[in-house]
Protein backbone atom coordinates (compact mmCIF):
# COMPACT_ATOMS: atom_id res chain seq x y z
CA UNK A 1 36.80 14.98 22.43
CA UNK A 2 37.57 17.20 19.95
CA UNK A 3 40.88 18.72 18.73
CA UNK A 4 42.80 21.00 16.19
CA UNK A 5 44.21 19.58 12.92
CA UNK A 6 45.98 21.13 10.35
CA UNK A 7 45.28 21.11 6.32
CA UNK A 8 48.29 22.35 3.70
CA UNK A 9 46.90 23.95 0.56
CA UNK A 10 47.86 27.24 -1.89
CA UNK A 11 46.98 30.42 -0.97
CA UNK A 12 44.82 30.35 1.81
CA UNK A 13 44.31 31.21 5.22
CA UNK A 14 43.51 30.89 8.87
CA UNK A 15 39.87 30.79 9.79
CA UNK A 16 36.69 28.80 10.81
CA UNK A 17 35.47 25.75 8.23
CA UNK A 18 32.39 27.94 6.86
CA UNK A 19 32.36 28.72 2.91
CA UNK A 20 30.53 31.98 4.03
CA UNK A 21 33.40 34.09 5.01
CA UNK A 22 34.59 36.54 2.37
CA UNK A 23 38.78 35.96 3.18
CA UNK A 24 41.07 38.91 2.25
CA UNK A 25 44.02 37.19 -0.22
CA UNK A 26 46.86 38.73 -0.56
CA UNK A 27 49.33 38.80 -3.31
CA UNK A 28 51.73 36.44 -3.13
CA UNK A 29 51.75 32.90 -3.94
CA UNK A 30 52.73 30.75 -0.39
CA UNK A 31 51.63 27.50 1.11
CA UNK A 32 49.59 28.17 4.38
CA UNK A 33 47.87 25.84 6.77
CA UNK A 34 44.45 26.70 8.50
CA UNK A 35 42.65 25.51 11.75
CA UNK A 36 39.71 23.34 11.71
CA UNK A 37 38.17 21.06 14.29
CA UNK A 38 38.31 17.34 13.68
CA UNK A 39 38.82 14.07 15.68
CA UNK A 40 41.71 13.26 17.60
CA UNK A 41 42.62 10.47 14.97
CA UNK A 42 43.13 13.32 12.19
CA UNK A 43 45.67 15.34 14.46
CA UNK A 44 48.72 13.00 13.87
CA UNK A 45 48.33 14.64 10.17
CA UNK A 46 49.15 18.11 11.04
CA UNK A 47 53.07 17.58 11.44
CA UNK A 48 53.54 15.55 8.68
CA UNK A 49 52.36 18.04 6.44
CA UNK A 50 53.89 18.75 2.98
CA UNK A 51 54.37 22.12 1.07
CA UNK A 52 54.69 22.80 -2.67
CA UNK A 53 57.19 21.00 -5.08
CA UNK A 54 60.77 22.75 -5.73
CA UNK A 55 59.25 24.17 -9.06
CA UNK A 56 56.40 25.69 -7.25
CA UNK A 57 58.80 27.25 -4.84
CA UNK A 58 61.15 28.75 -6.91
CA UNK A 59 58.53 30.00 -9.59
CA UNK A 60 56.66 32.14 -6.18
CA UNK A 61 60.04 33.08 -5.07
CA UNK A 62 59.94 35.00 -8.75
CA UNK A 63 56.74 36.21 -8.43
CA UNK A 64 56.88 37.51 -5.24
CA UNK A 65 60.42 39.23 -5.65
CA UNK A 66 59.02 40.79 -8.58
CA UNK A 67 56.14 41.82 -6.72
CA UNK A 68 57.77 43.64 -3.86
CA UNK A 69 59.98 45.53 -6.42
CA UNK A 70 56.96 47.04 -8.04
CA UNK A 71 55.51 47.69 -4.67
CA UNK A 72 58.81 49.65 -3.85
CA UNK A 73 58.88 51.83 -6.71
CA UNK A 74 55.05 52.73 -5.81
CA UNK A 75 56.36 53.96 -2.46
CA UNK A 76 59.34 55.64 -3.79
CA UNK A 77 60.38 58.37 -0.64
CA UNK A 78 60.83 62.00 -1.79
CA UNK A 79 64.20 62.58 -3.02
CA UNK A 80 66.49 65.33 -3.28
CA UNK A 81 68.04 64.96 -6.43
CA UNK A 82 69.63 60.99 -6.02
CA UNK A 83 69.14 61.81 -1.84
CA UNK A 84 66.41 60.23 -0.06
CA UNK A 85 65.47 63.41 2.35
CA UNK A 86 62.60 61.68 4.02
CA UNK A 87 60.50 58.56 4.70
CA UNK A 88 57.45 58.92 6.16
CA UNK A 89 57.73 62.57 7.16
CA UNK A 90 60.65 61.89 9.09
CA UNK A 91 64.22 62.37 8.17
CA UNK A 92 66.96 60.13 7.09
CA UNK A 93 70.42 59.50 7.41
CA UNK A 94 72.54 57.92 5.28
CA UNK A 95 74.24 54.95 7.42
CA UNK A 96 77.20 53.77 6.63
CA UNK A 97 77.47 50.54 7.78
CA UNK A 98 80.74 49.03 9.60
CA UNK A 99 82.93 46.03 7.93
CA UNK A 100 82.23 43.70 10.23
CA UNK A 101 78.99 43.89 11.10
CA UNK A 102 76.13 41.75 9.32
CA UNK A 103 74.90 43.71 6.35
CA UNK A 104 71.00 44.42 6.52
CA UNK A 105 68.93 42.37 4.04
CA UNK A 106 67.33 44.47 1.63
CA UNK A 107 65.13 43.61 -1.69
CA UNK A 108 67.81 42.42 -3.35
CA UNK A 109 68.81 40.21 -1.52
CA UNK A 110 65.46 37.78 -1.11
CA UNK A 111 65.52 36.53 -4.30
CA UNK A 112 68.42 33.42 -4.16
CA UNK A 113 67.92 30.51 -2.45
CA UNK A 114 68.47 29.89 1.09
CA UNK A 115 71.65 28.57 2.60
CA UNK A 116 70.24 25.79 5.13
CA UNK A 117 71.90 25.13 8.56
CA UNK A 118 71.42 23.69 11.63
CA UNK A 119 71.19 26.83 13.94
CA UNK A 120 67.93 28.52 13.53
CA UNK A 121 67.86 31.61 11.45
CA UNK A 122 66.04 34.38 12.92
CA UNK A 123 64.86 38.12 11.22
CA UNK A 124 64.70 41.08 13.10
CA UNK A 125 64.62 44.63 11.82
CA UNK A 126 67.07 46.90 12.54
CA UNK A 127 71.15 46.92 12.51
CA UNK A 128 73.32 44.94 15.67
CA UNK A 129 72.61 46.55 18.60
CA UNK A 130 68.79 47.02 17.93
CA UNK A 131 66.28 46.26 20.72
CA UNK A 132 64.83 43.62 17.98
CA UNK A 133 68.29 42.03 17.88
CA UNK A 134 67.56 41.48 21.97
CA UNK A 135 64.49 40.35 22.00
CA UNK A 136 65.48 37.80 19.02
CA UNK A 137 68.51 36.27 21.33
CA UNK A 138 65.60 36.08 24.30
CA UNK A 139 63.16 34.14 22.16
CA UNK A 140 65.83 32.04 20.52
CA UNK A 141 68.86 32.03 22.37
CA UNK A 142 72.23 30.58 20.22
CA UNK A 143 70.41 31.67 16.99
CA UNK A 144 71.62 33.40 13.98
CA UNK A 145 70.29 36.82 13.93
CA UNK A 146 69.66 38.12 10.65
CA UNK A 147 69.40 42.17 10.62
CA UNK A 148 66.61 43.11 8.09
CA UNK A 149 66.48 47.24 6.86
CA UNK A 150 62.84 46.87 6.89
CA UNK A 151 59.71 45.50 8.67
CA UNK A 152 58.61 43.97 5.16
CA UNK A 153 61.97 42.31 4.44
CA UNK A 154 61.67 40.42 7.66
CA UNK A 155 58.38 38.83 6.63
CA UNK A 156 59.45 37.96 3.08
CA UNK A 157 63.12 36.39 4.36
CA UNK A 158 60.69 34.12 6.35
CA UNK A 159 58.26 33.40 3.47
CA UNK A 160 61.47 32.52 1.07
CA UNK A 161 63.26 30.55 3.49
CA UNK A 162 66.13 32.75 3.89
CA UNK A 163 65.37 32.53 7.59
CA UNK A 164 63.40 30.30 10.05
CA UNK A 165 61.96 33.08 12.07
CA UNK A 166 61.21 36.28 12.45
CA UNK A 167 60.73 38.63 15.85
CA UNK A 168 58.80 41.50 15.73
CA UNK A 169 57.60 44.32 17.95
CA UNK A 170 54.22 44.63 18.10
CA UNK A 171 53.07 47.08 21.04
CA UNK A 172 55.50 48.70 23.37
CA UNK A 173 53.67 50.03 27.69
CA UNK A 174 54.73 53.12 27.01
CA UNK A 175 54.53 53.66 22.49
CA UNK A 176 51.39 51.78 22.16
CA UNK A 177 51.17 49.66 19.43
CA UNK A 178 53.65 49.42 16.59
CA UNK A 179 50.46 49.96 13.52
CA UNK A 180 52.75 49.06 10.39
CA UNK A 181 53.52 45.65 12.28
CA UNK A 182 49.79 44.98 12.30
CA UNK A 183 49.22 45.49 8.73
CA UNK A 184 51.48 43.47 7.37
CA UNK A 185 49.89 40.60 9.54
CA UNK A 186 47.34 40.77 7.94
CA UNK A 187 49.34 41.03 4.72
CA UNK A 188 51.43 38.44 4.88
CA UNK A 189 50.68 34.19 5.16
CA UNK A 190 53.17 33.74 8.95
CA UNK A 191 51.69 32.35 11.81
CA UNK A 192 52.78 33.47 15.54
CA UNK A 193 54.10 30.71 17.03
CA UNK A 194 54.83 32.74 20.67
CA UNK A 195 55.76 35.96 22.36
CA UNK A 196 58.30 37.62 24.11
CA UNK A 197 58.23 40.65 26.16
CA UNK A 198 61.73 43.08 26.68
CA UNK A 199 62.49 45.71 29.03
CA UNK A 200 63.71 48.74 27.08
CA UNK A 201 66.77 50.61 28.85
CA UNK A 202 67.42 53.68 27.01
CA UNK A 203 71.10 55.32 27.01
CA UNK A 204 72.54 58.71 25.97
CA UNK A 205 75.50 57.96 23.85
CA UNK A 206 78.27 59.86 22.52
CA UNK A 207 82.11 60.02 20.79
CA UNK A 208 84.28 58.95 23.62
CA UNK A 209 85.51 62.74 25.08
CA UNK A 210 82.18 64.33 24.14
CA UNK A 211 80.68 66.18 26.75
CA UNK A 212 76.87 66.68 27.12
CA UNK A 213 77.12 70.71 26.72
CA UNK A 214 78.76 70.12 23.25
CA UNK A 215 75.66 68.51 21.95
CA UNK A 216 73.54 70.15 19.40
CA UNK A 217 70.91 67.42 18.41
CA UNK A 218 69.97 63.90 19.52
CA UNK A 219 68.67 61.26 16.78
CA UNK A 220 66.44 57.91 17.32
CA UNK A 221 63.57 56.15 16.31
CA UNK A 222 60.44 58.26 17.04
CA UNK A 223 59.60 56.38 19.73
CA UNK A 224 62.70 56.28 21.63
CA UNK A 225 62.91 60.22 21.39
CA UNK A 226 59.13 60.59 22.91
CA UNK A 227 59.88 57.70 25.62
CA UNK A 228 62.76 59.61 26.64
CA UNK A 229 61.33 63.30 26.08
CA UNK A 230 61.34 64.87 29.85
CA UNK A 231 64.91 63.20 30.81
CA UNK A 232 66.25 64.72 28.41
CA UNK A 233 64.51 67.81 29.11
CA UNK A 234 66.14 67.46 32.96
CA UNK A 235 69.72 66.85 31.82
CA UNK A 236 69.45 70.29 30.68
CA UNK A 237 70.12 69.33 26.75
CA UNK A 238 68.26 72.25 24.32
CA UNK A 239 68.78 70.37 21.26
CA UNK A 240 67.28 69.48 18.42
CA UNK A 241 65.85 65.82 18.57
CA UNK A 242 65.71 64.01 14.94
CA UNK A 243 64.28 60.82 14.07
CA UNK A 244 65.77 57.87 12.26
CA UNK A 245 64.86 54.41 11.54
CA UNK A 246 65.90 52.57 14.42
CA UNK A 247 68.39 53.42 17.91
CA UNK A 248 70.90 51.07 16.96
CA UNK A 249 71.05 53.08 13.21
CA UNK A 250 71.32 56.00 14.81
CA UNK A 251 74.31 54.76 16.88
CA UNK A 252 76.47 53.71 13.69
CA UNK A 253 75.28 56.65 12.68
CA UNK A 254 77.64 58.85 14.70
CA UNK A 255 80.49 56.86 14.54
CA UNK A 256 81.08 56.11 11.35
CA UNK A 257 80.44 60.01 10.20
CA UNK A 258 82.20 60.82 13.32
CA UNK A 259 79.82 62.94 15.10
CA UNK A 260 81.24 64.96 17.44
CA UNK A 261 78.20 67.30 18.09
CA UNK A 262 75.21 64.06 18.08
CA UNK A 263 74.04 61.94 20.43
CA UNK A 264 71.90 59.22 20.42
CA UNK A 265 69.46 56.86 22.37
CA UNK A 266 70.38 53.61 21.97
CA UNK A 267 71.31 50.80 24.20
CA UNK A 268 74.33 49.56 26.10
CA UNK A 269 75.28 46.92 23.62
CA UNK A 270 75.30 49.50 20.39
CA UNK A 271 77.63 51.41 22.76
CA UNK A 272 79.78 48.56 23.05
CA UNK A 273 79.41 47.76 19.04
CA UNK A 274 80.36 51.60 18.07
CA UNK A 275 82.84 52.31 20.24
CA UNK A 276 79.92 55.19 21.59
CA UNK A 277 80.44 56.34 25.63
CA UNK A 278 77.38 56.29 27.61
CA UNK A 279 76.93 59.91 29.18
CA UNK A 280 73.54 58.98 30.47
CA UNK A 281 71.95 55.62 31.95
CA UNK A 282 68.12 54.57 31.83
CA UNK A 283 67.07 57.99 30.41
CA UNK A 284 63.51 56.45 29.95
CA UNK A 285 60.87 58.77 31.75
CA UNK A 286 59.24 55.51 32.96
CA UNK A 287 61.29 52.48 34.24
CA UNK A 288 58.25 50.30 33.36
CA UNK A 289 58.88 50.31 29.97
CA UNK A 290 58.62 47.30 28.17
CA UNK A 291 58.09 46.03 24.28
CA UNK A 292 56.59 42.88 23.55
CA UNK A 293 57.38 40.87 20.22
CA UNK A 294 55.78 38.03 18.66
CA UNK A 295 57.35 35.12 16.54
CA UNK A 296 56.47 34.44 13.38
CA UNK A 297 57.02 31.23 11.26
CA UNK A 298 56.10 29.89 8.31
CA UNK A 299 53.49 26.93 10.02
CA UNK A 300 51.94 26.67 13.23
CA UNK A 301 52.33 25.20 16.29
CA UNK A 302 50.12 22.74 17.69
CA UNK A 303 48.35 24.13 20.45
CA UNK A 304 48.33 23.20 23.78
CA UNK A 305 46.02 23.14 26.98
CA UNK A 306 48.95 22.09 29.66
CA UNK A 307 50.16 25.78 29.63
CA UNK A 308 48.87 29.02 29.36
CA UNK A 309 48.38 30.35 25.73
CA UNK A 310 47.02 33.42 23.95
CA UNK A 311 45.34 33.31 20.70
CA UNK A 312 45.20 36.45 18.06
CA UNK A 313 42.68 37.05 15.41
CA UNK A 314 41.47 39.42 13.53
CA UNK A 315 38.04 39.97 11.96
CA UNK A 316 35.25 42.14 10.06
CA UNK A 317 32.38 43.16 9.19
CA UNK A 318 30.90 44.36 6.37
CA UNK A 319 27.75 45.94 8.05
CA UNK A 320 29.97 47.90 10.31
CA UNK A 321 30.92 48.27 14.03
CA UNK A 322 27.68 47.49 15.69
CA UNK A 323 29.00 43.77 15.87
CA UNK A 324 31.68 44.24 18.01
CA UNK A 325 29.52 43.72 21.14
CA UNK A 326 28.57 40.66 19.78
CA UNK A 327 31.95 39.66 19.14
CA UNK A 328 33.12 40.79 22.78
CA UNK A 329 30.33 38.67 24.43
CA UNK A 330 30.90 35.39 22.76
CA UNK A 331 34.18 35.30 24.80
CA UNK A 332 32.89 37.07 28.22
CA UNK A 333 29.96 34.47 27.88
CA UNK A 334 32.27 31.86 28.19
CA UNK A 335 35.35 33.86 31.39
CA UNK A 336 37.85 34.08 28.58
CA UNK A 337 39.51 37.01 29.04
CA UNK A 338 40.76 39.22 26.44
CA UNK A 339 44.36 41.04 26.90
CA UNK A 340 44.20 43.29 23.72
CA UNK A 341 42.11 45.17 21.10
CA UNK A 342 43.62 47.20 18.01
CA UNK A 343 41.30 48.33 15.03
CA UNK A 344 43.03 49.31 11.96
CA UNK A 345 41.36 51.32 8.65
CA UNK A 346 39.47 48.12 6.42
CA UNK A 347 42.08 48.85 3.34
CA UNK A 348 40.26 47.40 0.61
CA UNK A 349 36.86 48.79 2.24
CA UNK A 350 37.90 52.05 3.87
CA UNK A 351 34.75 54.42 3.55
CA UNK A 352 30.98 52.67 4.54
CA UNK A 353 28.11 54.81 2.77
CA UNK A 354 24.50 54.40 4.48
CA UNK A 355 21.58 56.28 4.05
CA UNK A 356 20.87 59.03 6.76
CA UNK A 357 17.49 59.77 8.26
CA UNK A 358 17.98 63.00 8.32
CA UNK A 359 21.18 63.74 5.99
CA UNK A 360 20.86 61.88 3.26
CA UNK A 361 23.83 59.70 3.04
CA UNK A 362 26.34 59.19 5.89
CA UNK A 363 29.52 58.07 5.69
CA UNK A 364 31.82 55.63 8.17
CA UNK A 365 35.05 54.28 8.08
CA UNK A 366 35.43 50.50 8.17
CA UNK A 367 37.66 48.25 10.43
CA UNK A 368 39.29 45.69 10.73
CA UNK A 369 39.66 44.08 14.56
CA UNK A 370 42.61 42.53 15.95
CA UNK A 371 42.02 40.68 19.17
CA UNK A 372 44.35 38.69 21.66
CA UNK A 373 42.39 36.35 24.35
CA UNK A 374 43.87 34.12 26.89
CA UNK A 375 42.98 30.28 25.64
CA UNK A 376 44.41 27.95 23.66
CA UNK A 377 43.09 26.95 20.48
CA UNK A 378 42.79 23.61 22.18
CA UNK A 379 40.49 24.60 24.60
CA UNK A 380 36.53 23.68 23.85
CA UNK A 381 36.00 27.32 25.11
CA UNK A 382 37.89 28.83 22.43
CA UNK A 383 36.59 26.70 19.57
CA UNK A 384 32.61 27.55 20.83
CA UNK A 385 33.77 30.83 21.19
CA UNK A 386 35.08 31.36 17.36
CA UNK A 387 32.47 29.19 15.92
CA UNK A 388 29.77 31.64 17.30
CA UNK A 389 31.74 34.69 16.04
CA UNK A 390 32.08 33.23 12.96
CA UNK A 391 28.28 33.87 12.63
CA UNK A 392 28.58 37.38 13.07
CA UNK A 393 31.70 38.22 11.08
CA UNK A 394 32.31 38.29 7.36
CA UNK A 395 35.69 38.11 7.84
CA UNK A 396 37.77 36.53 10.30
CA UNK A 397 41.36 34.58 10.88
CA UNK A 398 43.23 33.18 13.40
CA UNK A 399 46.50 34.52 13.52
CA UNK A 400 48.63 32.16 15.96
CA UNK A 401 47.76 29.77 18.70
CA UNK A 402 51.30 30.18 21.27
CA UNK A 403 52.58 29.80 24.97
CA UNK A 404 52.32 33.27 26.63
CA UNK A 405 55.29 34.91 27.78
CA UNK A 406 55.48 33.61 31.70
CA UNK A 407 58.96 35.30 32.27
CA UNK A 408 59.54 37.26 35.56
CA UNK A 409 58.90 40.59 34.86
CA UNK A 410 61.22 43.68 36.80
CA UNK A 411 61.50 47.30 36.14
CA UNK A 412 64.24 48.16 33.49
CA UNK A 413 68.23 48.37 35.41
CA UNK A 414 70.07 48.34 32.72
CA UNK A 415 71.03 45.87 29.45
């Protein structure tokens, strides 16, 4: 019988034992571990695993702070003299954040060391009150929830051991999937350790004594505002809807500026946080709306077979799309069934040039595939099933190995 073992080394990655596959590195400097199939004596090895020396640690720490500073001032949003008017063609709002609430981490802040504790440390983006901050407290109930400004910071607070965890959204029934979050997957060295997937109850809310009529805009993340588009629309509210970078931001938003004309969509707890009144409840258009997150963490887990688990990966090929069929019927061969597919643009080979038969030369865009299927990396199936994908693939990784959610699912009635 064969089973899954576990290797430490310096920048590498998850993936098949083949020399052939041409691995995408990124730029930092981190201690990974990586998959391979070996006997069951070998797989007491994989938790006794040991990472880099103090030195090492400290000198990537430097590296990769310095590194995400000059990636920061490449993405520099445009600016109104010293005003940051927009990010990513939607507009900001300076928050002000409230005394005693956590501060979000921000660059700055992931270069010291990490304070070590007994209760698990766990990243989310977003302010208190944020859907993330829910979804963290469901995955890892009694932790410390750390409130990170940006998608990014949450991976690197991970990566330097400022926290233990990280929860991310990933695809929400309604949204679809949450793109940036796949990216910096594939970006970054974490491993998804499991899943978790949140209702989403959507409230109005408002200075206590505003009335609906005296409303002139509402503000929320993008997707909040299109999730809750036609409610609004029934309440009878012409106003102007603005987007921010998260609901619980947009809460603080109003009351610390003291908004007496603003709503926003948020949820009951930020109302509770802010001192906000709800003047609307479950102002989703659909009740079935729900947002699943994964966990990330800094090793694996070892998988399992006693349980259901999903596996992700992600994979390419460097002769184009026709080997997706391929790919597709290495797992139907063998009844695994396969609960997602996302393809994102191939960023260091975006544009594939060919010669036309009748053009001349044609031109396609490259992808990369990301994949969920229902096995455990334990499972013979799922080994076969990689190995022979492997041969078709120039690139591929497996991204996490983890229990799927199993919780009882009900229609959103309120949080």
């Amino acid at each position: 019988m064969q089973t899954i073992a576990s290797t430490n080394f310096i920048s590498t990655t998850w993936g098949m034992n083949s020399g052939k596959s041409n691995l995408l590195w990124p730029a930092q400097l981190t201690v990974n571990s990586a998959y391979r199939i070996e006997s069951v004596s070998n797989a007491t090895n994989f938790a006794n695993s040991v990472g880099a020396t103090r030195a090492d640690w400290q000198a990537s720490c430097a590296i990769l702070a310095s590194k995400v500073v000059s990636q920061e001032q490449q993405n520099t949003p445009e600016k109104t003299g010293d005003h940051i008017t927009a990010v990513n063609g939607h507009k900001t709002l300076e928050i002000v954040p409230i005394d005693n609430l956590p501060k979000p981490l921000t660059i700055a802040d992931l270069s010291p060391a990490p304070m070590h504790g007994s209760t698990l440390r766990v990243a989310y983006q977003g302010v208190p009150g944020a859907y993330s901050e829910a979804a963290a407290g469901k995955a890892y109930p009694n932790c410390d929830a750390i409130p990170c400004d940006q998608f990014e910071i949450a991976f690197q607070a991970v990566e330097l051991w400022i926290a233990d965890r990280a929860v991310l959204p990933v695809e929400n029934s309604l949204g679809g999937s949450i793109h940036r979050n796949y990216d910096l997957l594939l970006r970054h060295k974490l491993h998804i350790v499991g899943e978790v997937q949140l209702p989403v109850h959507h409230c109005l809310l408002a200075l206590p004594g505003v009335r609906k009529e005296y409303l002139t805009r509402v503000i929320s993340h993008p997707q909040a505002l299109s999730q809750c588009e036609n409610t609004l629309t029934k309440l009878g509210l012409t106003v102007a809807r603005e987007a921010v970078d998260d609901t619980a931001g947009a809460a603080e938003f109003i009351a610390t500026n003291n908004l007496r004309d603003t709503a926003a969509i948020a949820s009951a707890r930020a109302a509770d946080l802010y001192g906000l009144q709800i003047l609307a409840n479950g102002i989703q258009d659909d009740s079935s709306n729900v947002t699943r997150f994964v966990m990330l963490a800094r090793e694996p887990i070892i998988p399992r077979t006693d349980r259901p688990f999903k596996t992700s990966i992600v994979f390419a090929h460097d002769k184009g799309m026709s080997v997706l069929f391929k790919v597709l019927s290495a797992f139907a061969f063998r009844n695994i069934s396969l609960t997602k597919i996302e393809s994102r643009p191939h960023r260091n080979q975006p544009i594939r040039v060919v010669d036309g038969e009748n053009s001349g030369m044609a031109k396609h865009f490259e992808y990369l595939f990301f994949v969920d299927f229902e096995a455990s990396m334990a499972d013979v199936r799922a080994q076969n099933a990689l190995a022979e994908v492997q041969e078709f693939t120039s690139f591929l990784r497996v991204l996490g190995s983890y229990p799927i959610d199993m919780t009882p699912w009900s229609p959103s009635r309120g949080a």
